[in-house]
Protein backbone atom coordinates (compact mmCIF):
# COMPACT_ATOMS: atom_id res chain seq x y z
CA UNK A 1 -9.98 8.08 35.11
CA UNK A 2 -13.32 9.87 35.23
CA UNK A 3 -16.40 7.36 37.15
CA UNK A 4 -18.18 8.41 33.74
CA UNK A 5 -17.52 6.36 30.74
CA UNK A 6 -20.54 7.80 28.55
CA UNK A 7 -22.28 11.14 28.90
CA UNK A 8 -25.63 11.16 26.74
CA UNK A 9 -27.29 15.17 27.29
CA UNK A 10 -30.51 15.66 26.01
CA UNK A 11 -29.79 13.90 22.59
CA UNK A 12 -32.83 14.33 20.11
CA UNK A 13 -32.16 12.51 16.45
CA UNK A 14 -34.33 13.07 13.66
CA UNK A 15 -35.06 11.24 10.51
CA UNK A 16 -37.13 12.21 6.97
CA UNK A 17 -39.65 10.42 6.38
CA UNK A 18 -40.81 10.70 2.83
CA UNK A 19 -44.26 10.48 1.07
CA UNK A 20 -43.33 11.73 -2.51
CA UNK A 21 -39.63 11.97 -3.32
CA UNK A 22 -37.90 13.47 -6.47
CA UNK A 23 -34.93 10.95 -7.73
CA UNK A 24 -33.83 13.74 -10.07
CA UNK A 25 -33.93 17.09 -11.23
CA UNK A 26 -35.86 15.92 -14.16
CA UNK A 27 -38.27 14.21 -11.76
CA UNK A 28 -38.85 17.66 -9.91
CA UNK A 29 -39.35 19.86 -13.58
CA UNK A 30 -41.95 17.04 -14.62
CA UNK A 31 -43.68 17.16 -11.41
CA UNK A 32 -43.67 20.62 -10.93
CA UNK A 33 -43.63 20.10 -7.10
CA UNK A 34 -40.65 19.66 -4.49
CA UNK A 35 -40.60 16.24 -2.65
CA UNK A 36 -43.37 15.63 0.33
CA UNK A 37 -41.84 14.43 3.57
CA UNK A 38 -42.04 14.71 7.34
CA UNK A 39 -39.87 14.86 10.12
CA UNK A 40 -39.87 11.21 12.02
CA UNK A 41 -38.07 12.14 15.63
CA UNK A 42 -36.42 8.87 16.52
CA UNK A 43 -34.59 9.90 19.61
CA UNK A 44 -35.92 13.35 21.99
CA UNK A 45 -34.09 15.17 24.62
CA UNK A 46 -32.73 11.58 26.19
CA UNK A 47 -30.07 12.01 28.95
CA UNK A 48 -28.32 9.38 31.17
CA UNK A 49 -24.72 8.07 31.83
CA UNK A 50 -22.81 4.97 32.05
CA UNK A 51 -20.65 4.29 34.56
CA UNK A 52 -17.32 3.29 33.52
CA UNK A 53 -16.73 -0.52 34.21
CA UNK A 54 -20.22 -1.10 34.09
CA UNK A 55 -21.91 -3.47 31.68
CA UNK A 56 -25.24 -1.36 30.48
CA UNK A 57 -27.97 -2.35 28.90
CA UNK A 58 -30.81 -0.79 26.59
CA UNK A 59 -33.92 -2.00 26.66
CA UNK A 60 -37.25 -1.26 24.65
CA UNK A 61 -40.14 -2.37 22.09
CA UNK A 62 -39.23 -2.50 18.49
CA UNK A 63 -38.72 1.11 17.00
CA UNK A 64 -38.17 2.70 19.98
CA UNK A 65 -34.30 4.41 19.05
CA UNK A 66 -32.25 1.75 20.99
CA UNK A 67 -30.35 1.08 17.70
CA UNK A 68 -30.48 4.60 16.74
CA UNK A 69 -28.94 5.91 20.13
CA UNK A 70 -25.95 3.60 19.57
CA UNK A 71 -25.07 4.54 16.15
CA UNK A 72 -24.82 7.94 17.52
CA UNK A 73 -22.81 6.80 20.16
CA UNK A 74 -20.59 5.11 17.94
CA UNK A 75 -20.31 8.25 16.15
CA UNK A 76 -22.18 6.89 12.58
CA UNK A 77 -24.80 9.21 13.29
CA UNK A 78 -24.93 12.58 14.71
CA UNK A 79 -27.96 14.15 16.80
CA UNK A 80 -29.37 17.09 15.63
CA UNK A 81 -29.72 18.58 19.39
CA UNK A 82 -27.85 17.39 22.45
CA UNK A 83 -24.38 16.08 23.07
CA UNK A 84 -22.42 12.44 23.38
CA UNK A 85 -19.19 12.14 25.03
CA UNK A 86 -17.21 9.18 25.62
CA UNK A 87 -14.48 8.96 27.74
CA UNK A 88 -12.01 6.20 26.03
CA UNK A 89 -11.03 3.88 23.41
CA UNK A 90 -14.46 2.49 21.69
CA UNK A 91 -14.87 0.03 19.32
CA UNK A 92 -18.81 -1.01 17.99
CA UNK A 93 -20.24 -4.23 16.77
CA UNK A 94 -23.63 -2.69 15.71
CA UNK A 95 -24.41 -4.95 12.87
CA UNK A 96 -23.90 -8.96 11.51
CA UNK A 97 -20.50 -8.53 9.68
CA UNK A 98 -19.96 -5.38 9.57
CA UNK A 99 -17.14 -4.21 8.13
CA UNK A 100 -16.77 -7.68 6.12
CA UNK A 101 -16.37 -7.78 2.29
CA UNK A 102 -18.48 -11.22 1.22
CA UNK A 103 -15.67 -11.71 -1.60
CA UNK A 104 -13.16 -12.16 0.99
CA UNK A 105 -11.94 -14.99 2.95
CA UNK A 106 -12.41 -15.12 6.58
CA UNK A 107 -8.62 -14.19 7.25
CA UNK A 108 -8.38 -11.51 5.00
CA UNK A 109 -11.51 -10.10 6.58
CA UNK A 110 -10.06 -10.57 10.01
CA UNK A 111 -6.98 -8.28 8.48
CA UNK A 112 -9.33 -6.14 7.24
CA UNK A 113 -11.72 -5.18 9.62
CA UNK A 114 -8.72 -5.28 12.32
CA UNK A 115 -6.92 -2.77 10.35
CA UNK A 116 -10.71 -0.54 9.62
CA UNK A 117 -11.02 -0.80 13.97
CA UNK A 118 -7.43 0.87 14.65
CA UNK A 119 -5.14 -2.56 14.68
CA UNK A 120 -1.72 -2.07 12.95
CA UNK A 121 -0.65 -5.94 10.74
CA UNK A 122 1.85 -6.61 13.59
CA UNK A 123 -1.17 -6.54 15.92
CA UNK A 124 -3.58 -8.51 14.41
CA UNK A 125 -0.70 -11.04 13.81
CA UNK A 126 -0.23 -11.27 17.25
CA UNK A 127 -3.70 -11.66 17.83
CA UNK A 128 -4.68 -13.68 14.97
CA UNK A 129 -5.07 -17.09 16.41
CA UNK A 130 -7.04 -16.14 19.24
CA UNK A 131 -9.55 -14.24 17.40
CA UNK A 132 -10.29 -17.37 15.38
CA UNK A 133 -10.23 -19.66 18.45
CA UNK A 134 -12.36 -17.39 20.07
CA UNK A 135 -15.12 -17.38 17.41
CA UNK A 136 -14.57 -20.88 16.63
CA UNK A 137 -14.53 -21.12 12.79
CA UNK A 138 -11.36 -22.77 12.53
CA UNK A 139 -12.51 -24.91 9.75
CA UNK A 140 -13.63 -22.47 7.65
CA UNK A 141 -11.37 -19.34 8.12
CA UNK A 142 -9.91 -19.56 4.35
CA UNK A 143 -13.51 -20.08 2.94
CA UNK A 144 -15.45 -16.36 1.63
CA UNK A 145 -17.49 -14.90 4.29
CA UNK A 146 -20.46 -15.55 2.01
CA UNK A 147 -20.36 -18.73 2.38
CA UNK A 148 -20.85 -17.86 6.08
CA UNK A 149 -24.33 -18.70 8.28
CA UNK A 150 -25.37 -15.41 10.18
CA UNK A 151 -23.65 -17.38 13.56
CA UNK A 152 -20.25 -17.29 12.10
CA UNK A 153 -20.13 -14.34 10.47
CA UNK A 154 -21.48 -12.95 13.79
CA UNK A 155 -18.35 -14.52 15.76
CA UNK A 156 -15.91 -13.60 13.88
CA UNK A 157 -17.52 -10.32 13.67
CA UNK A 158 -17.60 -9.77 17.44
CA UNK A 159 -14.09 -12.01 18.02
CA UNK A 160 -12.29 -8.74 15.56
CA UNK A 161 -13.72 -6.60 17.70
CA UNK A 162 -13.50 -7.14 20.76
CA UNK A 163 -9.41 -8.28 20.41
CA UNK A 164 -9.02 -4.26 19.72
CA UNK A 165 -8.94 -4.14 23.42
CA UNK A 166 -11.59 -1.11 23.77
CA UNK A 167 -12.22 0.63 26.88
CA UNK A 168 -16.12 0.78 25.52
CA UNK A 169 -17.41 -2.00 23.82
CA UNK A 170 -20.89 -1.08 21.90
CA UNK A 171 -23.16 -4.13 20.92
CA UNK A 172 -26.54 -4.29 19.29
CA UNK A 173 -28.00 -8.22 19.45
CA UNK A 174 -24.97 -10.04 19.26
CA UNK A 175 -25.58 -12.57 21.34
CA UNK A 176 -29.14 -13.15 19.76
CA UNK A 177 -27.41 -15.32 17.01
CA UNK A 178 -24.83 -16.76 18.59
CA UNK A 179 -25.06 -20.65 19.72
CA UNK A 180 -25.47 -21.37 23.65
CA UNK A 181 -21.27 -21.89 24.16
CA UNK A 182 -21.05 -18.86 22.37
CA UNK A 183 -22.99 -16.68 25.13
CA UNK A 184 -21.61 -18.31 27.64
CA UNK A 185 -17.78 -17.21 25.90
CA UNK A 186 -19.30 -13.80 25.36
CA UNK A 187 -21.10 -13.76 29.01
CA UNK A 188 -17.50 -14.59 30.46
CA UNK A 189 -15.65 -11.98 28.44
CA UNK A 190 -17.99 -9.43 29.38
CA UNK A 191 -16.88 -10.16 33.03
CA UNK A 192 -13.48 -10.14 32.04
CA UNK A 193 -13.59 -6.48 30.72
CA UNK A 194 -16.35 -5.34 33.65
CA UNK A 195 -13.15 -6.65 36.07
CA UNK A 196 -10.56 -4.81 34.16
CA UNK A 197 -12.35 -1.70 34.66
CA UNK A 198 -13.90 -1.78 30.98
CA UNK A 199 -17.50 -0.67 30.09
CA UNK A 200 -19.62 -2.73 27.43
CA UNK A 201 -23.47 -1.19 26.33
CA UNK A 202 -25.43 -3.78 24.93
CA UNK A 203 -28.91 -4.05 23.40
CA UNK A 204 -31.21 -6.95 24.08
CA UNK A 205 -34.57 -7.77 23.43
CA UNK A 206 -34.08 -10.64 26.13
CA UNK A 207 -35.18 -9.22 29.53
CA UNK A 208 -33.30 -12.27 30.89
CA UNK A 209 -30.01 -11.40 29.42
CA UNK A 210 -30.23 -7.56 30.73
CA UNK A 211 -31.08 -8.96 34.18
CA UNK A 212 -28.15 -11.94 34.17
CA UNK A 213 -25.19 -9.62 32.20
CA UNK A 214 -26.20 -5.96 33.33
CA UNK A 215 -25.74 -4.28 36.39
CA UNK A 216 -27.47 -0.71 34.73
CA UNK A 217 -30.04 -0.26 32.43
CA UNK A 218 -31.88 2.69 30.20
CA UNK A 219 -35.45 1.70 28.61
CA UNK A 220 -36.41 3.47 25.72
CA UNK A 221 -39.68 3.85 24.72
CA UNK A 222 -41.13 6.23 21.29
CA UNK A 223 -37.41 7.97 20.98
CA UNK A 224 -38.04 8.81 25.19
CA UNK A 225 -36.52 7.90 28.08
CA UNK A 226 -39.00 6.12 30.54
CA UNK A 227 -36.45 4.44 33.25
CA UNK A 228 -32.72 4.27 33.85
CA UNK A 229 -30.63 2.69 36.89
CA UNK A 230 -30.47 -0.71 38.44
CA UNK A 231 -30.93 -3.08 35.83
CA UNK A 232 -33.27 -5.36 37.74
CA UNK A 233 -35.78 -1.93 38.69
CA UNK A 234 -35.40 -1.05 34.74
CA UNK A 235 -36.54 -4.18 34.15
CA UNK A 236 -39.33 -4.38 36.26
CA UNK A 237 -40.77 -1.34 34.76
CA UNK A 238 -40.83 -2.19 31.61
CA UNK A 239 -42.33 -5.57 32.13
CA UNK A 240 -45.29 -3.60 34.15
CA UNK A 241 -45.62 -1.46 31.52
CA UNK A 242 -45.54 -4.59 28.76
């Protein structure tokens, strides 16, 4: 076991940002000019790691790449300069039911984003009942997902993913829309993995959350790096520089 469980190296991610943009070829002959864009840089030359076991937390004003850096750790995006490694099984919960089909019923969904996260039938069988305990929409688990408030679909959303057992658990706001029993659920399961030897890297835009649940920190700021360590001294600087 290396004492590393992510290695971010001078990751830089950038984005097109376009003024004038030709939807066809026909577009382009009528205009007689190519499309007009610039180059947005949401992430430059950021480098830090995460201990493995530790729960880690990224912090930072709206815009600032916290979202961005975890898709590319999660391997949905890919940085046009720099390197990610990560050193064991990791499974994401980036966005509110993702991975769900809104046709489907809760359990099919279960089977299906079990089976889209690595989980073979036998396994998600196994695991089926406390998934659904855990997220707590017993009632409902044979109704379509669309039917679903944000909370549940959230639940059952994070309840998939975290019964794939992942060494690294990536989260972007989960807890910001589940209820107060469900934080506490997700605040004790957190604690569960951190004493298995597990890592989980969470975004928050609740300073109190990063200083209750995290023991590390990064804060992001413009696509930079301005702090990382202790979450309590990460913290601190940001709300000095707020």
């Amino acid at each position: 076991m290396t004492d590393i469980a992510v290695d971010v190296s001078n990751v830089s991610k950038k984005f097109r940002l376009y003024h004038e943009r030709n939807q066809s070829l026909k577009s382009a002959v009528m205009r007689r000019r190519v499309s007009v864009h610039e180059d947005f840089w949401a992430l430059e030359d950021v480098s830090f790691e995460v201990p493995t076991g530790s729960t880690f937390g990224l912090i930072g004003s709206n815009g600032s790449g916290k979202s961005t850096l975890l898709k590319c750790i999660a391997k949905i995006l890919y940085p046009e300069k720099g390197s990610i490694r990560a050193y064991g099984k990791l499974a994401a919960m980036l966005e509110v039911g993702s991975g769900f089909h809104p046709e489907l019923s809760g359990r099919e969904n279960v089977y299906l984003n079990g089976s889209i996260l690595g989980m073979g039938r036998k396994e998600i069988d196994r695991k089926f009942d406390e998934i659904v305990a855990f997220s707590g929409v017993e009632h409902f688990i044979d109704q379509p997902v669309k039917n679903y408030s944000s909370g549940m679909y959230v639940r059952l959303g994070f309840s998939v993913a975290i019964s794939v057992e992942p060494e690294i658990l990536i989260v972007d706001e989960v807890l910001a829309v589940g209820d107060a029993d469900f934080q506490r659920k997700c605040q004790q399961k957190f604690e569960d993995f951190r004493e298995d030897g597990k890592t989980v890297i969470l975004v928050s835009h609740s300073l109190d959350t990063v200083e209750r649940m995290c023991d590390h920190a990064a804060w992001l700021q413009n696509g930079s790096l301005r702090a990382v360590g202790d979450a309590d001294s990460t913290v601190a600087a940001y709300k000095a520089f707020l």
